[in-house]
PDB file of N, CA and C in Angstrom:
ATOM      1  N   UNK A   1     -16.274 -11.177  54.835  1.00  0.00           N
ATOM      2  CA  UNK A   1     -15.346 -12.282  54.944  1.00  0.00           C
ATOM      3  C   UNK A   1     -15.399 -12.812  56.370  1.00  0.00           C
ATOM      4  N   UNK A   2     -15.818 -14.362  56.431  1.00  0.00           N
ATOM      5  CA  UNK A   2     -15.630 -14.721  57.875  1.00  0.00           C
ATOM      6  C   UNK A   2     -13.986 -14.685  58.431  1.00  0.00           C
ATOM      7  N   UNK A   3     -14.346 -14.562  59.763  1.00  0.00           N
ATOM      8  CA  UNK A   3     -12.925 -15.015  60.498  1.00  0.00           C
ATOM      9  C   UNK A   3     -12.230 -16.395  59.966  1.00  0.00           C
ATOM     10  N   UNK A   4     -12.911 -16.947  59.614  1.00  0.00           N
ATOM     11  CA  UNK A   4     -11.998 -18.267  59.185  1.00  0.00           C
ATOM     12  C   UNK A   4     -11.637 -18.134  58.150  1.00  0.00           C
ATOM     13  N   UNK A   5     -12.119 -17.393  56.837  1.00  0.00           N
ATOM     14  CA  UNK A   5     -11.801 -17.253  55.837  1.00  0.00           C
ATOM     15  C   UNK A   5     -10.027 -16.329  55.473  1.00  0.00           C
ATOM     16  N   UNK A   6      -9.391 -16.742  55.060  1.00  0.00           N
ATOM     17  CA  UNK A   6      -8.234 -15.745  54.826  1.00  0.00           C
ATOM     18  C   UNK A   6      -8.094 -15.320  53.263  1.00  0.00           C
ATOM     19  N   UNK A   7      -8.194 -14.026  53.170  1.00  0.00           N
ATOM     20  CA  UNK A   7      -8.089 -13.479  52.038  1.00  0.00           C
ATOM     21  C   UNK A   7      -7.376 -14.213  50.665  1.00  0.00           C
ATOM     22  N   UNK A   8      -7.821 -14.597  49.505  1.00  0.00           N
ATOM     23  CA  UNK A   8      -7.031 -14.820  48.728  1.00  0.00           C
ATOM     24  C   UNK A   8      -6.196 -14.135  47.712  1.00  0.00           C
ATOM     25  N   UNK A   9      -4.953 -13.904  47.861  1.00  0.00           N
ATOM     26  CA  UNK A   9      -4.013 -13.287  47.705  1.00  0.00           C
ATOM     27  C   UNK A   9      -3.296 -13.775  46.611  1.00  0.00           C
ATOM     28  N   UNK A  10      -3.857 -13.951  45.002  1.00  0.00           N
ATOM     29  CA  UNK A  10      -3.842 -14.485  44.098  1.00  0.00           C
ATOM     30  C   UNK A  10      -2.758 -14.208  43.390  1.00  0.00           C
ATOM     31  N   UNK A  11      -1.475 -15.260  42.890  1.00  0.00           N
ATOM     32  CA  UNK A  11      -0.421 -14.690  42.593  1.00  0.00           C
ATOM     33  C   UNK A  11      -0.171 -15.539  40.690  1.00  0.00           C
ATOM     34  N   UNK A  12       0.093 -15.012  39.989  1.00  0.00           N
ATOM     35  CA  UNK A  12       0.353 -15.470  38.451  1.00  0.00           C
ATOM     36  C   UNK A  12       1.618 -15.966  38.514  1.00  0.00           C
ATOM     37  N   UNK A  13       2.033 -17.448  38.157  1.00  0.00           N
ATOM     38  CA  UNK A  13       2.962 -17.877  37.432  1.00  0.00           C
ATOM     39  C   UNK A  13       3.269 -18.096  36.002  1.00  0.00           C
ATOM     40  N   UNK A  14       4.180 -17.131  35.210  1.00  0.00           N
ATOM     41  CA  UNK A  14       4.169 -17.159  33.782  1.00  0.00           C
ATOM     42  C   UNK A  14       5.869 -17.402  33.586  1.00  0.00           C
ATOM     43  N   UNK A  15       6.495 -17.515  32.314  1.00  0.00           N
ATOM     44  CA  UNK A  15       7.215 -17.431  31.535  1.00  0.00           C
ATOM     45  C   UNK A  15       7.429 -17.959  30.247  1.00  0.00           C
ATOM     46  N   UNK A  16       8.961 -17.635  29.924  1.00  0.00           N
ATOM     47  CA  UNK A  16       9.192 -18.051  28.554  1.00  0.00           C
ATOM     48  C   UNK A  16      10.497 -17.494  27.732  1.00  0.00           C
ATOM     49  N   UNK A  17      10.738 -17.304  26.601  1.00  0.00           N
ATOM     50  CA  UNK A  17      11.869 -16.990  26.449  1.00  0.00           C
ATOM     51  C   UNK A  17      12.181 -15.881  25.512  1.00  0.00           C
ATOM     52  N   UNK A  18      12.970 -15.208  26.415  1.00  0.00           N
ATOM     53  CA  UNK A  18      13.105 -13.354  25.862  1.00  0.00           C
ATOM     54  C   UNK A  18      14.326 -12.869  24.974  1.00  0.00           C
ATOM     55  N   UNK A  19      13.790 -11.851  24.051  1.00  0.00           N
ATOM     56  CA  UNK A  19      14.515 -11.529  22.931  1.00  0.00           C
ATOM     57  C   UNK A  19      15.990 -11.039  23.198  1.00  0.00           C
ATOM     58  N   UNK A  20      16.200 -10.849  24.210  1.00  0.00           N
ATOM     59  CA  UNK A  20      17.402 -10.647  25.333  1.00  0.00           C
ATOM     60  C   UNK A  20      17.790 -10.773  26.863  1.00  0.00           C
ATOM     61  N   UNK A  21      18.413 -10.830  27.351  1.00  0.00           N
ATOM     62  CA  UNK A  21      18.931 -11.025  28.578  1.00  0.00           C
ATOM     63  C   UNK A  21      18.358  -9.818  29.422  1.00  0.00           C
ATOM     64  N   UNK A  22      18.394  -8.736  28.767  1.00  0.00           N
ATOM     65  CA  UNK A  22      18.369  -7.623  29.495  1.00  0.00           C
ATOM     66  C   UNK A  22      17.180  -6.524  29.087  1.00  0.00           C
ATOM     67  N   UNK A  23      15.898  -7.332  29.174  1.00  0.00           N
ATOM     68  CA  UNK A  23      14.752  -7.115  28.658  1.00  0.00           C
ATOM     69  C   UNK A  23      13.756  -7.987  29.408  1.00  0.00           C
ATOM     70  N   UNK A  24      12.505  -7.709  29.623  1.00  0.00           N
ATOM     71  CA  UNK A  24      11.191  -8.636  29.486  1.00  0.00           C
ATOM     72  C   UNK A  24      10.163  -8.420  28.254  1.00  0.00           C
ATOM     73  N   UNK A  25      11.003  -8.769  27.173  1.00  0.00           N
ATOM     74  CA  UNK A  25      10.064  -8.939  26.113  1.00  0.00           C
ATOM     75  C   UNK A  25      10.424 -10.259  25.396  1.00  0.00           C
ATOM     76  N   UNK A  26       9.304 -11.027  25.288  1.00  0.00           N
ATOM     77  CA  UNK A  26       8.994 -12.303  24.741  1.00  0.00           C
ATOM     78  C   UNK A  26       9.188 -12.426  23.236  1.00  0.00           C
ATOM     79  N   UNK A  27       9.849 -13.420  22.980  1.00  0.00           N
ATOM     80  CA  UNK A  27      10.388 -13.781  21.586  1.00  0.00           C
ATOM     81  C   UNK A  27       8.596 -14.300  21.218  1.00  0.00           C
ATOM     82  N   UNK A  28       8.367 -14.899  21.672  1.00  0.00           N
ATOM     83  CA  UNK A  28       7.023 -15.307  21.038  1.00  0.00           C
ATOM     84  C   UNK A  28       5.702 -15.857  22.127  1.00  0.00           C
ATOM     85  N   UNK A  29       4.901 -14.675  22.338  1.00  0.00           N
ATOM     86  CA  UNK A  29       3.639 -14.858  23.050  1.00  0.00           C
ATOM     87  C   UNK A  29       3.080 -15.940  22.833  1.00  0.00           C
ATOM     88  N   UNK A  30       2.563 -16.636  21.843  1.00  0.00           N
ATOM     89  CA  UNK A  30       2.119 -17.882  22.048  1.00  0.00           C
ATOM     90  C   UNK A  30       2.680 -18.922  22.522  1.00  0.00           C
ATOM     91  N   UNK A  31       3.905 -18.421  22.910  1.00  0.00           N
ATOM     92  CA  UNK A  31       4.725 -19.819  23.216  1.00  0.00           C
ATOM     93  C   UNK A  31       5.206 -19.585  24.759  1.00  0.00           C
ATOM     94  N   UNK A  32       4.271 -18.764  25.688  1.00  0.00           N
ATOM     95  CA  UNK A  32       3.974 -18.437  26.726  1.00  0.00           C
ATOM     96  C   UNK A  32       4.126 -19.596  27.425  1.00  0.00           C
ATOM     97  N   UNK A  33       4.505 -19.930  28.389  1.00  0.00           N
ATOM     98  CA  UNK A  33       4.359 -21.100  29.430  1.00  0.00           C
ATOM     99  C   UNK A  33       3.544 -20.587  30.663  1.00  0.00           C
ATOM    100  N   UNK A  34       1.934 -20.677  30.770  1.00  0.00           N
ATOM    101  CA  UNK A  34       1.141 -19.624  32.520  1.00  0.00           C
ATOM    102  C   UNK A  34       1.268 -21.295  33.025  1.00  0.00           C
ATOM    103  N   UNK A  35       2.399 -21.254  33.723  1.00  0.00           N
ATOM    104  CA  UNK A  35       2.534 -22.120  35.054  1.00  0.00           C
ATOM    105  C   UNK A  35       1.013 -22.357  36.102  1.00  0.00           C
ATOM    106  N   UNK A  36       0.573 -21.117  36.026  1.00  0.00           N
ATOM    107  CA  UNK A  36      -0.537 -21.255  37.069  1.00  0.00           C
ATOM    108  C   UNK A  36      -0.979 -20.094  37.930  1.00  0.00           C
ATOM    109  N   UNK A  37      -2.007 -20.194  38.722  1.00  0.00           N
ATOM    110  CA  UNK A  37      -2.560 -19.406  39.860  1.00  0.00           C
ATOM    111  C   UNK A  37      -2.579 -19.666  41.369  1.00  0.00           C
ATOM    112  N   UNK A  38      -1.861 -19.214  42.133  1.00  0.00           N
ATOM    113  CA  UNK A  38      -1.741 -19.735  43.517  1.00  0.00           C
ATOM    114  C   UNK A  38      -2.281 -18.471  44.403  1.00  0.00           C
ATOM    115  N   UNK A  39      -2.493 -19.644  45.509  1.00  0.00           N
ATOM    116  CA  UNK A  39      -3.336 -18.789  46.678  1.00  0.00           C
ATOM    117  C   UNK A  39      -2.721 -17.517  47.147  1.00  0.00           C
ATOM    118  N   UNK A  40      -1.269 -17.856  47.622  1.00  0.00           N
ATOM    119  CA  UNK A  40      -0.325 -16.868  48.164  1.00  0.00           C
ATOM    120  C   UNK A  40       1.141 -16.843  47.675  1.00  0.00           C
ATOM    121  N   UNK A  41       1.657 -16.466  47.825  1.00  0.00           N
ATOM    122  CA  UNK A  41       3.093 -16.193  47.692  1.00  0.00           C
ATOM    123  C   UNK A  41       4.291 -17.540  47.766  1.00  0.00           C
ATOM    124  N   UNK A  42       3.553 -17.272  48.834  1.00  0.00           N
ATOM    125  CA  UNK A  42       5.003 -19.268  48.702  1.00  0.00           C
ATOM    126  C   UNK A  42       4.739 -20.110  48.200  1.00  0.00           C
ATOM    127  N   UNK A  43       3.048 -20.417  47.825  1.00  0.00           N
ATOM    128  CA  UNK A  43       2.773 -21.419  46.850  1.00  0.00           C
ATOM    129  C   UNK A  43       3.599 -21.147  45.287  1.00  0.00           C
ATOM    130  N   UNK A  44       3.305 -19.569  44.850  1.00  0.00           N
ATOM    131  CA  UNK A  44       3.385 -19.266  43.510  1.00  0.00           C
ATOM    132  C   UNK A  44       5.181 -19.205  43.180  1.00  0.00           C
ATOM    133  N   UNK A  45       5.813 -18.930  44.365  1.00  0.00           N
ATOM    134  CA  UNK A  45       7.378 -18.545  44.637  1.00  0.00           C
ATOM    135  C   UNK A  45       7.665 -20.393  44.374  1.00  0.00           C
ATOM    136  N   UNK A  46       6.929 -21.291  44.994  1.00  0.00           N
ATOM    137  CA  UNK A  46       7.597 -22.341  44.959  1.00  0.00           C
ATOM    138  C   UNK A  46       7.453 -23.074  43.468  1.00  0.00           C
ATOM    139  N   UNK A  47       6.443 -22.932  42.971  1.00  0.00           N
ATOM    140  CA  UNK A  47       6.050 -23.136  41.440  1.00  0.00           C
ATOM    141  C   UNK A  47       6.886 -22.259  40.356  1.00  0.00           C
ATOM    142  N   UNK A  48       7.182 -20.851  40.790  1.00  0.00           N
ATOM    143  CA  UNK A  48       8.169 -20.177  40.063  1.00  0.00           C
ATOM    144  C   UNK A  48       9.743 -20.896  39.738  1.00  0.00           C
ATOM    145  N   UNK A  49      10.369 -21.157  41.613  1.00  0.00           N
ATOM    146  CA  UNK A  49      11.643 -21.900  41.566  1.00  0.00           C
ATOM    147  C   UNK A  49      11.687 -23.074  40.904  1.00  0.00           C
ATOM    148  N   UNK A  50      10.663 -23.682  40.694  1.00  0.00           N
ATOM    149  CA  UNK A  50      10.730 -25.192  40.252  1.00  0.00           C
ATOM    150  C   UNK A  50      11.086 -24.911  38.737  1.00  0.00           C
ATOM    151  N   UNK A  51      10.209 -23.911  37.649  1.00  0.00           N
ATOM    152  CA  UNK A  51      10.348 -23.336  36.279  1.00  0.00           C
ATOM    153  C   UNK A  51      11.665 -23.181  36.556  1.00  0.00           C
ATOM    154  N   UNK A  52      11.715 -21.984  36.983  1.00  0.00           N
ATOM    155  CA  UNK A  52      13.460 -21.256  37.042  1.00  0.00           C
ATOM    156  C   UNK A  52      14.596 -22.565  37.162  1.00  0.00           C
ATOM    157  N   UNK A  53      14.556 -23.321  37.631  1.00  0.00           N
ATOM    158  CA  UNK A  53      15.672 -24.092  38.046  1.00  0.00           C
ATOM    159  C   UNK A  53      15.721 -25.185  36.890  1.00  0.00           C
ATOM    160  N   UNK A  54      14.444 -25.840  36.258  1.00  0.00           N
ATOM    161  CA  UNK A  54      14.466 -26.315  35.596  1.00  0.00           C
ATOM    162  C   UNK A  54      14.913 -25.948  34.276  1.00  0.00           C
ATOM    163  N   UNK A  55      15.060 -24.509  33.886  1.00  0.00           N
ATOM    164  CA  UNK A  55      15.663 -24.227  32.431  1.00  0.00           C
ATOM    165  C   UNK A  55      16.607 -23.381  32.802  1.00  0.00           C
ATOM    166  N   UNK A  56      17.515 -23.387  34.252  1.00  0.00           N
ATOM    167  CA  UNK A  56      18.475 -22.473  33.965  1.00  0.00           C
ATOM    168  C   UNK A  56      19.759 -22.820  33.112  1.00  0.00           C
ATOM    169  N   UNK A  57      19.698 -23.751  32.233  1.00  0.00           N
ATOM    170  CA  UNK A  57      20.658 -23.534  31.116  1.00  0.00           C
ATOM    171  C   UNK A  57      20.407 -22.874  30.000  1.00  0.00           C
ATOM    172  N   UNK A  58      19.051 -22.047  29.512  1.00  0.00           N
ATOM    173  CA  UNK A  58      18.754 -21.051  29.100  1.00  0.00           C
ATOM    174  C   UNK A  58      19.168 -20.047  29.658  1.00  0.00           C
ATOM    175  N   UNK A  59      20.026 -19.060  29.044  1.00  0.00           N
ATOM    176  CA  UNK A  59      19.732 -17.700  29.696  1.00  0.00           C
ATOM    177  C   UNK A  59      19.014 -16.556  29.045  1.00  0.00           C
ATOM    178  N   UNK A  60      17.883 -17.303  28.112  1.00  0.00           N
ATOM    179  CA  UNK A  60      17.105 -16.269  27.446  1.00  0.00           C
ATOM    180  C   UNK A  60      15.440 -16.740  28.252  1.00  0.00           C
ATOM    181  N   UNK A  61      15.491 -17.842  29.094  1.00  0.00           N
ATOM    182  CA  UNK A  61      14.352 -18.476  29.229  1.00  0.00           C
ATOM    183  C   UNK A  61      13.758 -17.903  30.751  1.00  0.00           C
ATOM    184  N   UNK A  62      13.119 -17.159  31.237  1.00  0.00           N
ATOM    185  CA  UNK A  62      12.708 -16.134  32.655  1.00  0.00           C
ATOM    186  C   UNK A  62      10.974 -16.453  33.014  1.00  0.00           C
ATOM    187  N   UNK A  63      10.895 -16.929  34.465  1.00  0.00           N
ATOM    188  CA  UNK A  63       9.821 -16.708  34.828  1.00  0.00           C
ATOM    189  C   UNK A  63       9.625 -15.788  35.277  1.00  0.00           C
ATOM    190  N   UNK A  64       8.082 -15.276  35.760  1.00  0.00           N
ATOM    191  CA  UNK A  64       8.032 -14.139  36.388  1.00  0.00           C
ATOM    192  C   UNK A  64       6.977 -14.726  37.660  1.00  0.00           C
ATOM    193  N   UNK A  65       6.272 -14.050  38.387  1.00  0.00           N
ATOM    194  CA  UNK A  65       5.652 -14.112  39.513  1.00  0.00           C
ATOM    195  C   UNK A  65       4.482 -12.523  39.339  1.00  0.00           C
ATOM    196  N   UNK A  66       3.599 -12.385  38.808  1.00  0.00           N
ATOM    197  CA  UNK A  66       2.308 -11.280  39.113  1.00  0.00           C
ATOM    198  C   UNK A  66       1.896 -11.294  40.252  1.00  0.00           C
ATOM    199  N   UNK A  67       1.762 -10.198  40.795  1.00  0.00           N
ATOM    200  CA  UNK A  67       0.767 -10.466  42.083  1.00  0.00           C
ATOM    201  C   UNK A  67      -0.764  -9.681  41.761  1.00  0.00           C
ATOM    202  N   UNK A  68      -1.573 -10.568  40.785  1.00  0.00           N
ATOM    203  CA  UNK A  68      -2.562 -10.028  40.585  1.00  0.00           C
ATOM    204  C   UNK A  68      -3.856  -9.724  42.055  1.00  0.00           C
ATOM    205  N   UNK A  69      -3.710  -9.823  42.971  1.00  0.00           N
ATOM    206  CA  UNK A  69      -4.403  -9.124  44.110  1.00  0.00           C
ATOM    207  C   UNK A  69      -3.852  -7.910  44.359  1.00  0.00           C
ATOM    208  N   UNK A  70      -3.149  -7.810  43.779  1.00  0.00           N
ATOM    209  CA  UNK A  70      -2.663  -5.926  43.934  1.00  0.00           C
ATOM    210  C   UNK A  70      -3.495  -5.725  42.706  1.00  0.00           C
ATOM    211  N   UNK A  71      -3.677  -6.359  41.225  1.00  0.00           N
ATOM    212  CA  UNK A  71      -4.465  -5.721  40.355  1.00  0.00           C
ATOM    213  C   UNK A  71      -5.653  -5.524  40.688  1.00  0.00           C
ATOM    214  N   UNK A  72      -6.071  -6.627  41.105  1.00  0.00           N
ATOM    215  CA  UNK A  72      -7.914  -6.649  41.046  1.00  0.00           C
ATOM    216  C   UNK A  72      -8.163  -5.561  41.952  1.00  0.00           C
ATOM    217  N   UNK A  73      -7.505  -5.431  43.564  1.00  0.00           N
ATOM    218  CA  UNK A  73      -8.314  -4.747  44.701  1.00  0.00           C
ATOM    219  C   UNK A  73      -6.276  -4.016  44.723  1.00  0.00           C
ATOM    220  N   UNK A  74      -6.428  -3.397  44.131  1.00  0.00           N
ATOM    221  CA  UNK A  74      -4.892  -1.721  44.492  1.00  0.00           C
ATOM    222  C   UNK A  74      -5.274  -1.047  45.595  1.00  0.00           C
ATOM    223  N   UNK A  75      -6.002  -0.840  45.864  1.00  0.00           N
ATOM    224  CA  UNK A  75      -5.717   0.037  47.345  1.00  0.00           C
ATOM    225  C   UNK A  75      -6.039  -0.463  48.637  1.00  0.00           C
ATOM    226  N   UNK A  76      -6.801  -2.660  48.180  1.00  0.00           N
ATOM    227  CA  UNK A  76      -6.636  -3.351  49.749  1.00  0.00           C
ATOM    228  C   UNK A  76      -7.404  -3.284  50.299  1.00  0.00           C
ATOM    229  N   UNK A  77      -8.610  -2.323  49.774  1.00  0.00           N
ATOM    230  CA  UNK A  77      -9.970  -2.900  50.629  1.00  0.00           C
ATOM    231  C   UNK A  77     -10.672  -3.621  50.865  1.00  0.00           C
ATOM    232  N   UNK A  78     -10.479  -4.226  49.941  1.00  0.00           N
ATOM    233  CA  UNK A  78     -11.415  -5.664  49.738  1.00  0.00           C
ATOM    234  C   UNK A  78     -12.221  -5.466  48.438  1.00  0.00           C
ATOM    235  N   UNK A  79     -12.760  -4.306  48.097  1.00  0.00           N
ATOM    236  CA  UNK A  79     -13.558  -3.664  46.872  1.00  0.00           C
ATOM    237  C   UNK A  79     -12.707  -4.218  45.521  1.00  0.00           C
ATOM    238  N   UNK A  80     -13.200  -4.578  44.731  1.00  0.00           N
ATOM    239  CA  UNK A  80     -12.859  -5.035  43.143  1.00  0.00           C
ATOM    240  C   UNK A  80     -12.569  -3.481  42.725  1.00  0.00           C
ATOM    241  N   UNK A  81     -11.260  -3.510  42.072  1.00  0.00           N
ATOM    242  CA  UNK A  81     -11.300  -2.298  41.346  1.00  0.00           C
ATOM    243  C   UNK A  81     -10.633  -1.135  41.472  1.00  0.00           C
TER     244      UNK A  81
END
């Protein structure tokens, strides 16, 4: 990785609407909303708040935020895997 390059730190925007309040399980997977993939954190946090705010008169309706760069590379070396 060059010096100019900064790691991409790939974060999942998903939601949708859950069989309870007090659960993360989805009334219906296909009806998934993936918001998207962002570089870092405040991109994906700011794409999250925008979902969240927009259906908070649901209270069955929850985004979430993945931080899939902890999946791909878990221990941060840079190595896949």
């Amino acid at each position: 990785m060059s010096e100019q390059t900064e790691p991409q730190l790939l974060h999942l925007v998903f939601g949708g609407e859950l069989e309870a309040t007090n659960s993360a399980r989805f009334k219906d997977l296909k009806n998934l909303d993936i918001v998207g993939v962002y570089p870092n954190y405040a991109a994906a946090e700011k794409a999250w708040r925008s979902k969240a705010q927009a259906t908070v008169d649901n209270a069955l309706m929850r985004y979430f935020i993945v931080h899939l760069h902890k999946m791909l590379d878990p221990d941060g070396d840079g190595i896949l895997g």
